[in-house]
N, C-alpha and C. Protein backbone atom coordinates (compact mmCIF):
# COMPACT_ATOMS: atom_id res chain seq x y z
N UNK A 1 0.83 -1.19 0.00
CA UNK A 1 0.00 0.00 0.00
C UNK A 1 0.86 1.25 0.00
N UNK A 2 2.45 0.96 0.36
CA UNK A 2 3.13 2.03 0.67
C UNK A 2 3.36 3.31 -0.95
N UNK A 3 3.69 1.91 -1.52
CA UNK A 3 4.28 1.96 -3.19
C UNK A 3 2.67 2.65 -3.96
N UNK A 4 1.31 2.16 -3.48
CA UNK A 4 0.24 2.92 -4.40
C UNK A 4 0.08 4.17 -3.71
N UNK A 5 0.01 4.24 -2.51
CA UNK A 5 0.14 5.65 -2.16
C UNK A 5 -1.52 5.89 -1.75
N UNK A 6 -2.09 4.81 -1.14
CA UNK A 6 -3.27 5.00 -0.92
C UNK A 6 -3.68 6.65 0.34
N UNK A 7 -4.81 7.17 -0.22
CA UNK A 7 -4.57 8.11 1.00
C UNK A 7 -4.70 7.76 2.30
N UNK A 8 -5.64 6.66 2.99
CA UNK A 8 -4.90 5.51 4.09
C UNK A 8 -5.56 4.12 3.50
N UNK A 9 -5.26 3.79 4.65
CA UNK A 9 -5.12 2.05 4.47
C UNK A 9 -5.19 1.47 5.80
N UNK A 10 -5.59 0.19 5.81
CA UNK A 10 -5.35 -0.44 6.97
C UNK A 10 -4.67 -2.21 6.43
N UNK A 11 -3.60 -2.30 7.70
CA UNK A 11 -3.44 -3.22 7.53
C UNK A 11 -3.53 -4.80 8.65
N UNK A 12 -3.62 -6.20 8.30
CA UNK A 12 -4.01 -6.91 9.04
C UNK A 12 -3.52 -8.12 8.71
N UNK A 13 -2.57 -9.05 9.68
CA UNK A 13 -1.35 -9.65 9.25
C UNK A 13 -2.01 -10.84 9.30
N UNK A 14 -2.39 -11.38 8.18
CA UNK A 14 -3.66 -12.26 7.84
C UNK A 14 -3.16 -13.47 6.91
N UNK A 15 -3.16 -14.72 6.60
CA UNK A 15 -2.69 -15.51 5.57
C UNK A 15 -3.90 -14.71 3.95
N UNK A 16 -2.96 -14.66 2.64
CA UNK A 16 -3.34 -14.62 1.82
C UNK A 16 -4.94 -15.36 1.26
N UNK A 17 -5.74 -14.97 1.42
CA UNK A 17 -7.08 -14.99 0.92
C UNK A 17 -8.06 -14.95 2.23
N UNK A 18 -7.83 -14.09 3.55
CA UNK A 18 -8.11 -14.61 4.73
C UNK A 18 -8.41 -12.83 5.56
N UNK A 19 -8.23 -12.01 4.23
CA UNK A 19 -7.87 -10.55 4.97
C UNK A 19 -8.90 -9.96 5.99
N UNK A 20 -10.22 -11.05 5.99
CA UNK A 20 -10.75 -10.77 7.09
C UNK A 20 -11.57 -11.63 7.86
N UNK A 21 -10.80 -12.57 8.08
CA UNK A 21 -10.89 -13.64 9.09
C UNK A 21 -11.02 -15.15 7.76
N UNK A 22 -11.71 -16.33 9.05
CA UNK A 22 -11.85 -16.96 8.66
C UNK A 22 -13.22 -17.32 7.78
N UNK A 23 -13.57 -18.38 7.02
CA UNK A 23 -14.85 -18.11 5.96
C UNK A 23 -16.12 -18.26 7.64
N UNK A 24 -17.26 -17.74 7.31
CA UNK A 24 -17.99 -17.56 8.39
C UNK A 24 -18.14 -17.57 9.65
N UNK A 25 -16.80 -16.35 10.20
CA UNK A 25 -16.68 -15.94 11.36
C UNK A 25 -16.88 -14.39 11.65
N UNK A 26 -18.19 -14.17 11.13
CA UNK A 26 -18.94 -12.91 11.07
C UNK A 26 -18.85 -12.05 12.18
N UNK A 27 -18.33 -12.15 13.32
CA UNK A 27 -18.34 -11.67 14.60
C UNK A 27 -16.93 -10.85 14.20
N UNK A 28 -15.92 -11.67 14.16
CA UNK A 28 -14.37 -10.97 13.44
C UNK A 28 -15.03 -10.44 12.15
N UNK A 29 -15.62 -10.45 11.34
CA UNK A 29 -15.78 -9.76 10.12
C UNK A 29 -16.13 -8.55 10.54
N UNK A 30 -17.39 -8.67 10.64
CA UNK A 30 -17.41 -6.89 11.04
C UNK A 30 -16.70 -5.92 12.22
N UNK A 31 -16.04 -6.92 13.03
CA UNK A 31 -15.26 -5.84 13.68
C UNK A 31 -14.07 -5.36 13.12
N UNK A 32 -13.72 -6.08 12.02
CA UNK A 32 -12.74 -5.87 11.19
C UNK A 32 -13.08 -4.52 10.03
N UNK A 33 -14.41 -4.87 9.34
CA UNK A 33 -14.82 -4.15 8.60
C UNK A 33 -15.42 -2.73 9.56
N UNK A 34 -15.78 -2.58 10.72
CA UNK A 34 -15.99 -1.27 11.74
C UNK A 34 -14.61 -0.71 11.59
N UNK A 35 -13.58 -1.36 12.34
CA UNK A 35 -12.39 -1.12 12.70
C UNK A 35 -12.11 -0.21 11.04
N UNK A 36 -11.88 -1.16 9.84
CA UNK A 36 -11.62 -0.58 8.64
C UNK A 36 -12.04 0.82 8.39
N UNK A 37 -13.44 0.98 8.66
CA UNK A 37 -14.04 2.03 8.22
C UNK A 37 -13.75 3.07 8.57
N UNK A 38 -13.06 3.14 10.25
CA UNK A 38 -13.26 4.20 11.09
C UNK A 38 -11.94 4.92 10.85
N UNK A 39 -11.04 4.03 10.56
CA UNK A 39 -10.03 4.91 9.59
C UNK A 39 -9.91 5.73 8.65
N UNK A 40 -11.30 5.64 7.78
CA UNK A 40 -11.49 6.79 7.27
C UNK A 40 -12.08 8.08 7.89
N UNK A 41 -12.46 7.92 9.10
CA UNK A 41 -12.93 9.27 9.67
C UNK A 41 -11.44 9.80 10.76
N UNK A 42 -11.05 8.90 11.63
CA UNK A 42 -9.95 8.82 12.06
C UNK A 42 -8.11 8.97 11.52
N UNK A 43 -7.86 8.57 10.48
CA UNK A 43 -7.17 8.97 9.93
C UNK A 43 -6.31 10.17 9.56
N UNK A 44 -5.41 10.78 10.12
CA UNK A 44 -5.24 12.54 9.80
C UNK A 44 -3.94 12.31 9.06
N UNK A 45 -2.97 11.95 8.62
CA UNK A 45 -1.99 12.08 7.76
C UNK A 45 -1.94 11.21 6.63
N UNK A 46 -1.96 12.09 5.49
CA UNK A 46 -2.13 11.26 4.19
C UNK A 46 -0.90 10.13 3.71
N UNK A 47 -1.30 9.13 3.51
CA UNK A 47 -1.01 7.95 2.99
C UNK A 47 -0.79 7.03 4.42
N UNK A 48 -1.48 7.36 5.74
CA UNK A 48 -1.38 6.38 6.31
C UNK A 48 -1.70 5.01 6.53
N UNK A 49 -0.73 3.88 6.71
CA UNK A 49 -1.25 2.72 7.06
C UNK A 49 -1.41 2.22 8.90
N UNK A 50 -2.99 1.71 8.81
CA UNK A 50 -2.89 1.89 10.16
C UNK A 50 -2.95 0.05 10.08
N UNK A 51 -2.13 -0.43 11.60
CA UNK A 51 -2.02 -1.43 11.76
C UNK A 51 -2.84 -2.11 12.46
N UNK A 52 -3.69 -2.93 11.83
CA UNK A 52 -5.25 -3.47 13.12
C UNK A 52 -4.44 -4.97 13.71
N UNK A 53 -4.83 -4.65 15.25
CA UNK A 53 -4.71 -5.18 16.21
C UNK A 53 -4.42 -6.59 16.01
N UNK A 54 -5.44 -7.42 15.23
CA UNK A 54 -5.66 -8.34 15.11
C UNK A 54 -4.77 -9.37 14.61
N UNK A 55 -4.77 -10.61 15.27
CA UNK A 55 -3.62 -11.45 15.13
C UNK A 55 -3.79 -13.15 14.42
N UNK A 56 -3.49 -13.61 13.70
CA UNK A 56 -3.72 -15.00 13.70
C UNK A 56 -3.15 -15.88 13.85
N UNK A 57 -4.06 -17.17 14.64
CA UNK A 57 -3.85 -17.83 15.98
C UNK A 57 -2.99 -18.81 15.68
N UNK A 58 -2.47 -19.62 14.67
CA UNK A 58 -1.91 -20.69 13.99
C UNK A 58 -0.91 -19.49 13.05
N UNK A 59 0.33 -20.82 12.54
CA UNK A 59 1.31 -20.58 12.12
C UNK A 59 1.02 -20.75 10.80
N UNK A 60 1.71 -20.03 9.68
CA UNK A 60 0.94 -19.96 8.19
C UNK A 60 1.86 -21.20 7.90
N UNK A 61 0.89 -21.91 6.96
CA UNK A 61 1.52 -23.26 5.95
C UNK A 61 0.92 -23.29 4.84
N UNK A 62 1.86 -23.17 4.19
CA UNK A 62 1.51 -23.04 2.58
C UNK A 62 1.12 -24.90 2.12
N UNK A 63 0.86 -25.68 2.48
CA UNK A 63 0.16 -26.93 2.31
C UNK A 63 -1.22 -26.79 2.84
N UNK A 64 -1.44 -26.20 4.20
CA UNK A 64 -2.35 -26.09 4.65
C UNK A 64 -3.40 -24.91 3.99
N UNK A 65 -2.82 -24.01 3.42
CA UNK A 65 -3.32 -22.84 2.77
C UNK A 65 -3.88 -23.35 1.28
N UNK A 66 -3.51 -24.06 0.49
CA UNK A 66 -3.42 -24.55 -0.77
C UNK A 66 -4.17 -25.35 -0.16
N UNK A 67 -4.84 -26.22 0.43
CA UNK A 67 -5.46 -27.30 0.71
C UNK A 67 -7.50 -26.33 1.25
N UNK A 68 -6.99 -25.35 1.45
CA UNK A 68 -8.02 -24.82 2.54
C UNK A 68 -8.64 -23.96 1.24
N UNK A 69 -7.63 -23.31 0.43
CA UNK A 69 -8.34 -22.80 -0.86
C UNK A 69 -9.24 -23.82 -1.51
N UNK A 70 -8.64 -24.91 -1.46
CA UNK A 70 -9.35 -25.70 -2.84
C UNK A 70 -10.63 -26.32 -2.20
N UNK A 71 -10.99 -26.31 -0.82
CA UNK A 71 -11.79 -26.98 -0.35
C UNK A 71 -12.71 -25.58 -0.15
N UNK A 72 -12.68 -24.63 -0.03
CA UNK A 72 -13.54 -23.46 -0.75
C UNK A 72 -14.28 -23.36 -1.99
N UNK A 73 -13.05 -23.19 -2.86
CA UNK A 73 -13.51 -23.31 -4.19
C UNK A 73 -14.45 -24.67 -4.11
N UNK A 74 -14.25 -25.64 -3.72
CA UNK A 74 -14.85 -26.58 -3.89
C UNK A 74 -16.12 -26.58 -3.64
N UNK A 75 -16.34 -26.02 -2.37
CA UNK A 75 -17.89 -25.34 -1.64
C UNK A 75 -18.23 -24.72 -2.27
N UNK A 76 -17.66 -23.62 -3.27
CA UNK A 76 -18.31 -22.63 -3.43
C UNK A 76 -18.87 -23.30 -5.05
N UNK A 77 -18.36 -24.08 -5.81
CA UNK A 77 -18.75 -24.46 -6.81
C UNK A 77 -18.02 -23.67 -7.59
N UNK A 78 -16.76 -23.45 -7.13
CA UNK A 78 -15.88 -23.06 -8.49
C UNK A 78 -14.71 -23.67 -8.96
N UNK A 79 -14.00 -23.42 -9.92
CA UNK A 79 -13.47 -24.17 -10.99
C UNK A 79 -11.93 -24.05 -9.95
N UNK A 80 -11.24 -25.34 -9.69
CA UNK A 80 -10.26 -25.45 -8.83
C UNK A 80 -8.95 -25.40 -10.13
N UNK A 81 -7.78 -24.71 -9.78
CA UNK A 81 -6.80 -24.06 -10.66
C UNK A 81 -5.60 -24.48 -10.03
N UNK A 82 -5.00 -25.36 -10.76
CA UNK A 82 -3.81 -25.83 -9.74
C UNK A 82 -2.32 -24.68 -9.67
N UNK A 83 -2.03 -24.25 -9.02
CA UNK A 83 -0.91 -22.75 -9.24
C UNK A 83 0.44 -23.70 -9.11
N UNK A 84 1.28 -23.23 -10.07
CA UNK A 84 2.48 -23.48 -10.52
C UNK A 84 3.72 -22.23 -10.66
N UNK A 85 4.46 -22.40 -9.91
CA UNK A 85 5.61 -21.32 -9.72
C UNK A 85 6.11 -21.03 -11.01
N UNK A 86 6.19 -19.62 -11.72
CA UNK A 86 7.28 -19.77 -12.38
C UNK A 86 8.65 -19.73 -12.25
């Protein structure tokens, strides 16, 4: 966010596809999405990133992450894409 130069931002040290919680844990969602918002009224120096509190509870694993996507997609009825490094 530093590099686009947003006029703020918030940030939340989250595994990749997870930026606000886990899939239907609506209680963390909107306090996430409150928290988000209020940075725009709160906010006074342009291009700030503010850092939300919030922490997650397990250690990131990229097996476990790749496994947790596809079983989404899978729920959700969409087309599973196997990702390959270049």
């Amino acid at each position: 966010m530093a590099l686009v130069k947003a006029p703020r931002s918030a940030f939340i040290n989250f595994p990749l596809g997870r930026q606000c919680g886990r899939p239907h844990d609506t209680d963390l969602q909107i306090r996430i999405l409150k928290d988000t918002l209020n940075i725009l009224v709160t906010a006074t120096i342009p291009g700030e990133i503010v850092d939300l509190p919030y922490e997650w509870d397990e250690p990131f694993d990229w097996a476990k992450y790749l496994q947790d996507m596809q079983e989404m997609l899978e729920e959700e009825g969409g087309p599973v894409q196997e990702w390959k490094a270049e």
